[in-house]
PDB file of N, CA and C in Angstrom:
ATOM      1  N   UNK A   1      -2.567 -33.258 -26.018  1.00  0.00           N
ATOM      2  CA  UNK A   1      -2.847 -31.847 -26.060  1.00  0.00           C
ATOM      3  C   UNK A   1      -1.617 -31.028 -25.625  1.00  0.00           C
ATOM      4  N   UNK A   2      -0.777 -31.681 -24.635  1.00  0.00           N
ATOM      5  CA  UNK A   2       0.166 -30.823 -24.132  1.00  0.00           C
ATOM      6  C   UNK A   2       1.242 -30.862 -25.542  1.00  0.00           C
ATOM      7  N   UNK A   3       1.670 -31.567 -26.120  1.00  0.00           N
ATOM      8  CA  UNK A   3       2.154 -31.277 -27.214  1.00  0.00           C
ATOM      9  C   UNK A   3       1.907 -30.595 -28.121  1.00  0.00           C
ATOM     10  N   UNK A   4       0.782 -30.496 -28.300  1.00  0.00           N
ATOM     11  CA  UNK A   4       0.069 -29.481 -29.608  1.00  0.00           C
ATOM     12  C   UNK A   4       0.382 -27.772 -28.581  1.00  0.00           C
ATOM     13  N   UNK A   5       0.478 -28.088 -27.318  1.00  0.00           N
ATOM     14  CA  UNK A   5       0.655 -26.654 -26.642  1.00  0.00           C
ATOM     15  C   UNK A   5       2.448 -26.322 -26.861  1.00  0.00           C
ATOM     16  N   UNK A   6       2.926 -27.183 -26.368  1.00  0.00           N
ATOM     17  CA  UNK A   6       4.282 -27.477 -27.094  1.00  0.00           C
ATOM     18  C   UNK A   6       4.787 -26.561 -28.243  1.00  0.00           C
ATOM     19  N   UNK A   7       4.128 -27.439 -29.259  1.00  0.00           N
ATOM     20  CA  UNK A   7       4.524 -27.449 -30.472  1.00  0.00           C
ATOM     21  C   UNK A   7       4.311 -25.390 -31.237  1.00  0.00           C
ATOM     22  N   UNK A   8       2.695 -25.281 -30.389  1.00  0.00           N
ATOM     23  CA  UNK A   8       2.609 -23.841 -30.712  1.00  0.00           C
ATOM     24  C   UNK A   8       3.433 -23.187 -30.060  1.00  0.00           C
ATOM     25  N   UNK A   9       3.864 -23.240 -28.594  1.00  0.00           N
ATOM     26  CA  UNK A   9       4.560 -21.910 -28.217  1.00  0.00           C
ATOM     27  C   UNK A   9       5.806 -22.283 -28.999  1.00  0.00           C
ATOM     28  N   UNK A  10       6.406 -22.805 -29.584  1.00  0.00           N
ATOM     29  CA  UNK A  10       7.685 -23.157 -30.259  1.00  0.00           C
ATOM     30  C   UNK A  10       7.352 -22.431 -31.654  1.00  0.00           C
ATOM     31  N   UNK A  11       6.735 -22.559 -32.239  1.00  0.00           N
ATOM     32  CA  UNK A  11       6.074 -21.385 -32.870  1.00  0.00           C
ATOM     33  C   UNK A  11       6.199 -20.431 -32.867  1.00  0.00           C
ATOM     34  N   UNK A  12       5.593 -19.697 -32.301  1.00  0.00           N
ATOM     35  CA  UNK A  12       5.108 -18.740 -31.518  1.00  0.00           C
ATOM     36  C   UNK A  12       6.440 -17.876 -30.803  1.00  0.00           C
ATOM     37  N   UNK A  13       7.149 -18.639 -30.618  1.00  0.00           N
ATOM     38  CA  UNK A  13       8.667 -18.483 -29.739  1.00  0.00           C
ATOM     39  C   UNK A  13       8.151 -17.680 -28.705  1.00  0.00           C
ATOM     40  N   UNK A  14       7.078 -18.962 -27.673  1.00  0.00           N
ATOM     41  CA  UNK A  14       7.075 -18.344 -26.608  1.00  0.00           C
ATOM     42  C   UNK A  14       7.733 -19.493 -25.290  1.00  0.00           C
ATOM     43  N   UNK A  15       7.938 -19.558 -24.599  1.00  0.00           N
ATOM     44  CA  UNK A  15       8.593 -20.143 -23.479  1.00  0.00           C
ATOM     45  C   UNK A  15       7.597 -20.965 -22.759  1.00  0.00           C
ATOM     46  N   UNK A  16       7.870 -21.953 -21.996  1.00  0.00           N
ATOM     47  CA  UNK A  16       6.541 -22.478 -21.165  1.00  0.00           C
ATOM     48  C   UNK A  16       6.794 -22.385 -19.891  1.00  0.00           C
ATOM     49  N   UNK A  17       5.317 -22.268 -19.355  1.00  0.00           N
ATOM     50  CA  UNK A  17       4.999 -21.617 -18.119  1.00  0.00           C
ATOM     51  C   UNK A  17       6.356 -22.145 -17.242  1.00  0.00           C
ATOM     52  N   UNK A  18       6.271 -21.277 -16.214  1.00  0.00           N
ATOM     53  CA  UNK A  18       7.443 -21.372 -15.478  1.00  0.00           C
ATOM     54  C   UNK A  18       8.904 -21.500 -15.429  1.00  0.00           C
ATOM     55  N   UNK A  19       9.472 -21.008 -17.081  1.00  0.00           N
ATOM     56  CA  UNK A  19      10.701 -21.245 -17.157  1.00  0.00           C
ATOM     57  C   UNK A  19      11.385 -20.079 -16.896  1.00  0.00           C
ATOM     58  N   UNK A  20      12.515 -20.178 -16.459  1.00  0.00           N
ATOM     59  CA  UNK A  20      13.059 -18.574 -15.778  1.00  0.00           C
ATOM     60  C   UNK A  20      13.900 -18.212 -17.288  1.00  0.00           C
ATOM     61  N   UNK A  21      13.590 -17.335 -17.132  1.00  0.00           N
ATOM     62  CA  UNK A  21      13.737 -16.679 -18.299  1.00  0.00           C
ATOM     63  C   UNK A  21      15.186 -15.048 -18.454  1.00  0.00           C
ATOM     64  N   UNK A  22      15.654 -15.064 -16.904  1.00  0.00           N
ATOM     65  CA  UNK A  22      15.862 -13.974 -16.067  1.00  0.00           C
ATOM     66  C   UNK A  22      16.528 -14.243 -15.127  1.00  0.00           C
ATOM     67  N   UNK A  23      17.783 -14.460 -14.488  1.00  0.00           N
ATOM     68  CA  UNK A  23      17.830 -14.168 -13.098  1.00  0.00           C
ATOM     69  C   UNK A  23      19.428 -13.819 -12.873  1.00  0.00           C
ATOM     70  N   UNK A  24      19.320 -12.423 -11.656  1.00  0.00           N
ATOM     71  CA  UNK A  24      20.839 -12.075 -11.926  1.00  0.00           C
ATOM     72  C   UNK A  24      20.495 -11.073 -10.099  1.00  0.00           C
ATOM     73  N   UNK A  25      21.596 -11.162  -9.647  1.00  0.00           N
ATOM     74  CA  UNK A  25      21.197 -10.134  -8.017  1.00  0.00           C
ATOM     75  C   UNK A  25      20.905  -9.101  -8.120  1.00  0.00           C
ATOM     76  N   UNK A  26      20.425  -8.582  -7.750  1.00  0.00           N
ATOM     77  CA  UNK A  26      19.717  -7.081  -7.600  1.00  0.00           C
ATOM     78  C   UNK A  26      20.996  -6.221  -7.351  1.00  0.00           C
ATOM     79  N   UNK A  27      22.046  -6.213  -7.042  1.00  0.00           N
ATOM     80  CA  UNK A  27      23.226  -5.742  -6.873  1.00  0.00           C
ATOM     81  C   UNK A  27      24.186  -6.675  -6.151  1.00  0.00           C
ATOM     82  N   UNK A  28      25.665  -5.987  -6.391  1.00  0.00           N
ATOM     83  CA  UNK A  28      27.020  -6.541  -5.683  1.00  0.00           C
ATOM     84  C   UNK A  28      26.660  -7.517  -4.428  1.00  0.00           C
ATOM     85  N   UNK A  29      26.406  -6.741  -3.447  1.00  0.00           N
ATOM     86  CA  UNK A  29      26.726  -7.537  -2.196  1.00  0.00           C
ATOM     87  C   UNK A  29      24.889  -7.799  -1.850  1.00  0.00           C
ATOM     88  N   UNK A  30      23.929  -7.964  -2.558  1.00  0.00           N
ATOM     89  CA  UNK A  30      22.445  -7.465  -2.454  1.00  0.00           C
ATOM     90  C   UNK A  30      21.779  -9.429  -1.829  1.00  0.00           C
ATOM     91  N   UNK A  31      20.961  -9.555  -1.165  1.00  0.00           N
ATOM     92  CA  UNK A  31      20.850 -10.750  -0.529  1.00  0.00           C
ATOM     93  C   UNK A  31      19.710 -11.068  -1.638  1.00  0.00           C
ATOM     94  N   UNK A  32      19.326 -10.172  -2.359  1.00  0.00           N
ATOM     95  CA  UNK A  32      17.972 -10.117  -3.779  1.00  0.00           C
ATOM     96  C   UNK A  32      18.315 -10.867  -4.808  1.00  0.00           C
ATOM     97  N   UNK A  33      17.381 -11.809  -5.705  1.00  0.00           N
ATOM     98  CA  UNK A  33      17.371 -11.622  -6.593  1.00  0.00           C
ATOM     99  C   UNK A  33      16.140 -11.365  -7.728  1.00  0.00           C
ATOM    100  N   UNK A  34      16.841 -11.105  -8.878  1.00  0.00           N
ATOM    101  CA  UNK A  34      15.690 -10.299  -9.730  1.00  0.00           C
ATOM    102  C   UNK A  34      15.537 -11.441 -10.886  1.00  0.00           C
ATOM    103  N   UNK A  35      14.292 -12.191 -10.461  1.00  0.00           N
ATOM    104  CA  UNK A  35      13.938 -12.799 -11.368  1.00  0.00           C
ATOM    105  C   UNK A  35      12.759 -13.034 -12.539  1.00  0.00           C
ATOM    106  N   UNK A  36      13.091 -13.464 -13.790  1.00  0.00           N
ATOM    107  CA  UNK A  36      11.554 -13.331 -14.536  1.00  0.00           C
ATOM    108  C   UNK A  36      11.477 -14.823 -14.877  1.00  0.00           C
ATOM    109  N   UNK A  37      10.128 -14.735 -15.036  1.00  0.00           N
ATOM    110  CA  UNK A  37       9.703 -16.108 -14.929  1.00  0.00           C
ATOM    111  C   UNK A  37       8.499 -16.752 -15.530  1.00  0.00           C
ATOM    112  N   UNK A  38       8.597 -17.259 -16.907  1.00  0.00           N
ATOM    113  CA  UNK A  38       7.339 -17.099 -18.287  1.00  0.00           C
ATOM    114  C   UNK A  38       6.493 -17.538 -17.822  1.00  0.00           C
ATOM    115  N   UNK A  39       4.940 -17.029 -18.209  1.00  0.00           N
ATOM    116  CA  UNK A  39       3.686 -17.713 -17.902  1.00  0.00           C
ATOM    117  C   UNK A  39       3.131 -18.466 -18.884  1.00  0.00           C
ATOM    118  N   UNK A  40       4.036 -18.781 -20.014  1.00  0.00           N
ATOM    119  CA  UNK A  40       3.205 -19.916 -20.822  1.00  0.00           C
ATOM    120  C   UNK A  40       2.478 -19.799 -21.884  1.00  0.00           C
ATOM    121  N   UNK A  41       2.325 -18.103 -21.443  1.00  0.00           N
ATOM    122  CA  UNK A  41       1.231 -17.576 -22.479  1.00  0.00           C
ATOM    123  C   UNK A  41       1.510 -16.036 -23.559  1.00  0.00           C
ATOM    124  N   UNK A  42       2.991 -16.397 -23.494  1.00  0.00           N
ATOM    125  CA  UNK A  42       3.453 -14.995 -23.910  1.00  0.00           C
ATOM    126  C   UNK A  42       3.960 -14.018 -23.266  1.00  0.00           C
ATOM    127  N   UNK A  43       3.742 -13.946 -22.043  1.00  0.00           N
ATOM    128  CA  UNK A  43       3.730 -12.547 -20.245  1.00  0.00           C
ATOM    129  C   UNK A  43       4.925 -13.280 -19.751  1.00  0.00           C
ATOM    130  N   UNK A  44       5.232 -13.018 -18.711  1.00  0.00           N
ATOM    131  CA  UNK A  44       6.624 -13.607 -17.785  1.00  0.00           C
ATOM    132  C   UNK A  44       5.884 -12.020 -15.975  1.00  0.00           C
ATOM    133  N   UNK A  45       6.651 -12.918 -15.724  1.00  0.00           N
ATOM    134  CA  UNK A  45       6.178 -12.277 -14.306  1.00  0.00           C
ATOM    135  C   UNK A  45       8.051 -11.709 -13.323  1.00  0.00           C
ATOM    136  N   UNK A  46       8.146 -10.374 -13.413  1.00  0.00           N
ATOM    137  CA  UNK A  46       9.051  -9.892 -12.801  1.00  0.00           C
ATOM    138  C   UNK A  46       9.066 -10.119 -11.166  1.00  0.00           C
ATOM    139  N   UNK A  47       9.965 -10.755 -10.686  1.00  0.00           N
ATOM    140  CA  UNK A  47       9.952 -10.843  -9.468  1.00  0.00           C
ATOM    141  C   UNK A  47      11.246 -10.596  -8.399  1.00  0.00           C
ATOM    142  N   UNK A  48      11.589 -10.040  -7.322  1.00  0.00           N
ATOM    143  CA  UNK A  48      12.598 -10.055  -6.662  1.00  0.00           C
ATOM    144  C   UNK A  48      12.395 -10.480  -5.616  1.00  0.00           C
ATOM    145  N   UNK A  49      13.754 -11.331  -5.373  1.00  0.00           N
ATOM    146  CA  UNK A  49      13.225 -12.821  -4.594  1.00  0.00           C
ATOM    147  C   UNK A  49      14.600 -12.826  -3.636  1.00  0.00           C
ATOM    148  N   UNK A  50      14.237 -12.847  -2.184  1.00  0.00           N
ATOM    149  CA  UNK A  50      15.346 -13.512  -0.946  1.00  0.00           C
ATOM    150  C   UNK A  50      15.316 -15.141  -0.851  1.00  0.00           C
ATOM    151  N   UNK A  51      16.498 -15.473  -0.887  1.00  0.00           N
ATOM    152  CA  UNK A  51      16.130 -16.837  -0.881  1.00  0.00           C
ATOM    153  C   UNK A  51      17.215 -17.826  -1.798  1.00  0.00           C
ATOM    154  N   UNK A  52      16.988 -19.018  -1.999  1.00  0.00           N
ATOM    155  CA  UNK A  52      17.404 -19.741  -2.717  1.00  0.00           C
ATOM    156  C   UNK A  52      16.376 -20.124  -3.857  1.00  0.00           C
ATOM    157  N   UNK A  53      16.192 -19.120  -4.431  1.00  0.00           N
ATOM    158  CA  UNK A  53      15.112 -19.051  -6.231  1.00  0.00           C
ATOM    159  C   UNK A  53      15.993 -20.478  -6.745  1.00  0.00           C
ATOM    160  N   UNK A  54      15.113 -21.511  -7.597  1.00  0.00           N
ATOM    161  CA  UNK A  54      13.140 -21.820  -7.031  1.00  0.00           C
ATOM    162  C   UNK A  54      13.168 -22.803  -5.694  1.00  0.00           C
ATOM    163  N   UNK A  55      14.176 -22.880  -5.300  1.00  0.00           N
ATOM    164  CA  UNK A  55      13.945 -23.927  -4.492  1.00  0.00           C
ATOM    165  C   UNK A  55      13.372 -23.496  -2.870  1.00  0.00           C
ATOM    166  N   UNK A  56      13.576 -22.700  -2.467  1.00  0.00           N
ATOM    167  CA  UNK A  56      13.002 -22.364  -1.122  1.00  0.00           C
ATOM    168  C   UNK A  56      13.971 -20.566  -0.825  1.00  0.00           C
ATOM    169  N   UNK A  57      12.785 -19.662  -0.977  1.00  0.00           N
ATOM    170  CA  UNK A  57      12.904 -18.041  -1.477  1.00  0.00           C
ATOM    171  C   UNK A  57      11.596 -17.367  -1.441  1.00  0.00           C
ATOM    172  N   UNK A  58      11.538 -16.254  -0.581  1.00  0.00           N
ATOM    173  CA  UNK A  58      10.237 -15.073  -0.655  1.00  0.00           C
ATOM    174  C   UNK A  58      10.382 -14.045  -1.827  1.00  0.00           C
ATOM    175  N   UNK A  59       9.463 -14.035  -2.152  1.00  0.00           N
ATOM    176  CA  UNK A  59       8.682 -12.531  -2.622  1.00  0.00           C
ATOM    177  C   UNK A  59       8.306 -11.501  -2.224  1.00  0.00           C
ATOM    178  N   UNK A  60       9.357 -10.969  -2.931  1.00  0.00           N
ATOM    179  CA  UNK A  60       9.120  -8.999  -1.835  1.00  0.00           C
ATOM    180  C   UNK A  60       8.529  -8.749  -2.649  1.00  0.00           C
ATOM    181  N   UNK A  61       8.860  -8.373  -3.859  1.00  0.00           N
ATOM    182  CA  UNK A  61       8.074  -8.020  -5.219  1.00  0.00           C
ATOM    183  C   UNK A  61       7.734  -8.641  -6.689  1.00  0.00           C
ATOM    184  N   UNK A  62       6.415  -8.525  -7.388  1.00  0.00           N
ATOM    185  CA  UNK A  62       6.368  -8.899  -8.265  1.00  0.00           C
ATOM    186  C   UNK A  62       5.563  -8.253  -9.346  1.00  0.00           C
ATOM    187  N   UNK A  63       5.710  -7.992 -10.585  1.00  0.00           N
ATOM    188  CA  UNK A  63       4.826  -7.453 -11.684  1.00  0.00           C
ATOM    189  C   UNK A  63       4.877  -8.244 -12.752  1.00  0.00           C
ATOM    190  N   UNK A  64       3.562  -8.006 -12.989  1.00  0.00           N
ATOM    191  CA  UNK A  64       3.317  -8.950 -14.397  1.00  0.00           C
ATOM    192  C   UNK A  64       3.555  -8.167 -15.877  1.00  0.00           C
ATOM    193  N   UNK A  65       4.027  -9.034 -16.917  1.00  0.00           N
ATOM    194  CA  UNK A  65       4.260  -8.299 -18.199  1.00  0.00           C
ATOM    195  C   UNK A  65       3.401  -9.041 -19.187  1.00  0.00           C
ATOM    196  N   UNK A  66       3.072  -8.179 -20.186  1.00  0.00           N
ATOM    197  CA  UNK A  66       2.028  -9.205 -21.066  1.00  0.00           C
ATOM    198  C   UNK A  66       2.970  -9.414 -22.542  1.00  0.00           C
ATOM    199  N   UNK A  67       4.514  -9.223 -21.916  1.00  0.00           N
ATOM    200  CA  UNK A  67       5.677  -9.731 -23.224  1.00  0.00           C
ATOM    201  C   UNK A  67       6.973  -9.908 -22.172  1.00  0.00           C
ATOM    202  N   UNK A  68       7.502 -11.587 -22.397  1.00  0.00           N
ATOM    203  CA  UNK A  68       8.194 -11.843 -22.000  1.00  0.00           C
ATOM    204  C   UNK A  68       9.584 -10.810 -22.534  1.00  0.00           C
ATOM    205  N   UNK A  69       9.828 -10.352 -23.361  1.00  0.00           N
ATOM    206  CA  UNK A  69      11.179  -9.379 -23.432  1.00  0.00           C
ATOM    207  C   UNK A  69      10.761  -8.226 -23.033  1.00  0.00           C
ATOM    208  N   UNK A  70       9.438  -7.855 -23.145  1.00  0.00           N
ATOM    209  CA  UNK A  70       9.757  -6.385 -21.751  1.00  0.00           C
ATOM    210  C   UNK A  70       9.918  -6.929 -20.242  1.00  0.00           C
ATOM    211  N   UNK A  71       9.546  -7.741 -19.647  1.00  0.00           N
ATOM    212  CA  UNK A  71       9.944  -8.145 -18.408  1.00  0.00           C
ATOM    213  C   UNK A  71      11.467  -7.783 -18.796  1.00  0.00           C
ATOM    214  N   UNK A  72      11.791  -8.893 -19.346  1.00  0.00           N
ATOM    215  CA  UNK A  72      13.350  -9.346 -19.069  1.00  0.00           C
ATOM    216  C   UNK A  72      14.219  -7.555 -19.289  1.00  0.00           C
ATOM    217  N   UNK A  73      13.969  -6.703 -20.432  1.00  0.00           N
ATOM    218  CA  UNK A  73      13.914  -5.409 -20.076  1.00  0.00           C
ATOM    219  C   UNK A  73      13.644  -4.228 -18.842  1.00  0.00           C
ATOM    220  N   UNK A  74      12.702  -4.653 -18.573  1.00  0.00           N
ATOM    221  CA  UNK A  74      12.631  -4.312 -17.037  1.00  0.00           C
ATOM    222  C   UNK A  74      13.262  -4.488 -16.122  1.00  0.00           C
ATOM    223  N   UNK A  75      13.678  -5.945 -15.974  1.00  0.00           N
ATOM    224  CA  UNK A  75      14.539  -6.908 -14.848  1.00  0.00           C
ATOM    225  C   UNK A  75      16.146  -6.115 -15.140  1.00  0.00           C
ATOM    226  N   UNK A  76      16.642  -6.233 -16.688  1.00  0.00           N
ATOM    227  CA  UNK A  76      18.053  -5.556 -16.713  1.00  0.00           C
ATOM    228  C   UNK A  76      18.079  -4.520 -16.245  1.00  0.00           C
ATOM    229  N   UNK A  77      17.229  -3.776 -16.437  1.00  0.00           N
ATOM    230  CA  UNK A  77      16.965  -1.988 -15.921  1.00  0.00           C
ATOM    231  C   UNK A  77      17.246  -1.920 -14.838  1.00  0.00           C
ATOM    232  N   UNK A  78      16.136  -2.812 -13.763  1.00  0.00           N
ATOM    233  CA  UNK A  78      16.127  -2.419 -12.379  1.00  0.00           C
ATOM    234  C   UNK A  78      17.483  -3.180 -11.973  1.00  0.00           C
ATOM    235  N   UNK A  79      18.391  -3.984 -12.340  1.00  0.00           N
ATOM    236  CA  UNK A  79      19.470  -4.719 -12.203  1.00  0.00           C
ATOM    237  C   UNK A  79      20.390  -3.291 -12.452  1.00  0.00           C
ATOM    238  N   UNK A  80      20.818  -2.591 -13.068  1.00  0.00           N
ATOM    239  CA  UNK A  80      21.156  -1.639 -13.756  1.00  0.00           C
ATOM    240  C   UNK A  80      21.308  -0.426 -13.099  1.00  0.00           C
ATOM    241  N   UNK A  81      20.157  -0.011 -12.254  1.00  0.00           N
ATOM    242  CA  UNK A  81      19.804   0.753 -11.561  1.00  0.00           C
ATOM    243  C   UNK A  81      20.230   0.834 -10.025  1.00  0.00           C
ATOM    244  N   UNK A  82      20.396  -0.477  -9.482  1.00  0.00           N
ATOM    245  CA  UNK A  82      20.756  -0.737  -8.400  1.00  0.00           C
ATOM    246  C   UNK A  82      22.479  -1.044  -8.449  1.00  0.00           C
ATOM    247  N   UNK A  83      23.040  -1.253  -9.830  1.00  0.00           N
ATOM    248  CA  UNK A  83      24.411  -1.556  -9.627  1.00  0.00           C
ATOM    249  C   UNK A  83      25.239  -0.689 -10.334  1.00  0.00           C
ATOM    250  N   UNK A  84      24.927   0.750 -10.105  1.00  0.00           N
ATOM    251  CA  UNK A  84      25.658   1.863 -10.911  1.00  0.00           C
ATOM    252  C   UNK A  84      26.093   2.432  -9.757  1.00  0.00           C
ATOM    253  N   UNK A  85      27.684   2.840  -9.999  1.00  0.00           N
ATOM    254  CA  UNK A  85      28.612   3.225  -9.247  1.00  0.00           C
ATOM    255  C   UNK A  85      28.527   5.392  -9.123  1.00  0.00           C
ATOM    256  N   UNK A  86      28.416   5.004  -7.605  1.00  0.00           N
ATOM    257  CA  UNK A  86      28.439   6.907  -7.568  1.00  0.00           C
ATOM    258  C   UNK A  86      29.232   7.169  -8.308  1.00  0.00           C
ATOM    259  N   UNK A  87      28.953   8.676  -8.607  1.00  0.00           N
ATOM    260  CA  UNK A  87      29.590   9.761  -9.196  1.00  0.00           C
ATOM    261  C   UNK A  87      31.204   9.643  -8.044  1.00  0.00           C
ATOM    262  N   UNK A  88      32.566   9.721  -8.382  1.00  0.00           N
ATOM    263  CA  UNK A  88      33.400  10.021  -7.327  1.00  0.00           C
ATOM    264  C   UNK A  88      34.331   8.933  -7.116  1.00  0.00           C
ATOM    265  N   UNK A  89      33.646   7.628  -7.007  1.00  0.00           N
ATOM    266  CA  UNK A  89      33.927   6.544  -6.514  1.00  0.00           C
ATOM    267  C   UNK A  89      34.588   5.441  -7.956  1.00  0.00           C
ATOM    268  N   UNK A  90      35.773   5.543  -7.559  1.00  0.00           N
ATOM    269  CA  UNK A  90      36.453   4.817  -8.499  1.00  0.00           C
ATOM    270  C   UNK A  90      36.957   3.278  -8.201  1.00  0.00           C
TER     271      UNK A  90
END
């Protein structure tokens, strides 16, 4: 059965559960990172994580997406957002 699950998300071009799909620091010097991370079923789960992601790392935050490329959209954004240089500062 797990093959026939396989075989559809390959299909489907969806990812299987738990593959990171995402991961980059929340900024420059930032102890964060911003990771996404597929549920298997099409969704991926946005998360920003202290730690050594997956191996031993907390969860400050997390949101669920019901399309793995809007997560990963999301994740660049808020990546994006946190690593834009003031106005001034060259």
């Amino acid at each position: 059965m797990e093959k026939q699950c396989e075989e559809m998300r390959q299909r489907l071009g969806i990812s299987k559960r738990g593959e990171t799909l995402y991961q980059s620091p929340l900024s420059m010097w930032s102890e964060s990172d911003v990771v996404v991370e597929a549920d298997g079923r099409g969704g991926a789960t946005l998360q920003v994580v202290v730690g050594n992601y997956p191996d031993d790392y907390v969860t400050k935050s997390e949101q669920r997406f019901l399309s793995e490329d809007v997560a990963c959209d999301a994740a660049e954004a808020l990546v994006a957002k946190h690593t834009r240089v003031p106005r001034g500062v060259v």
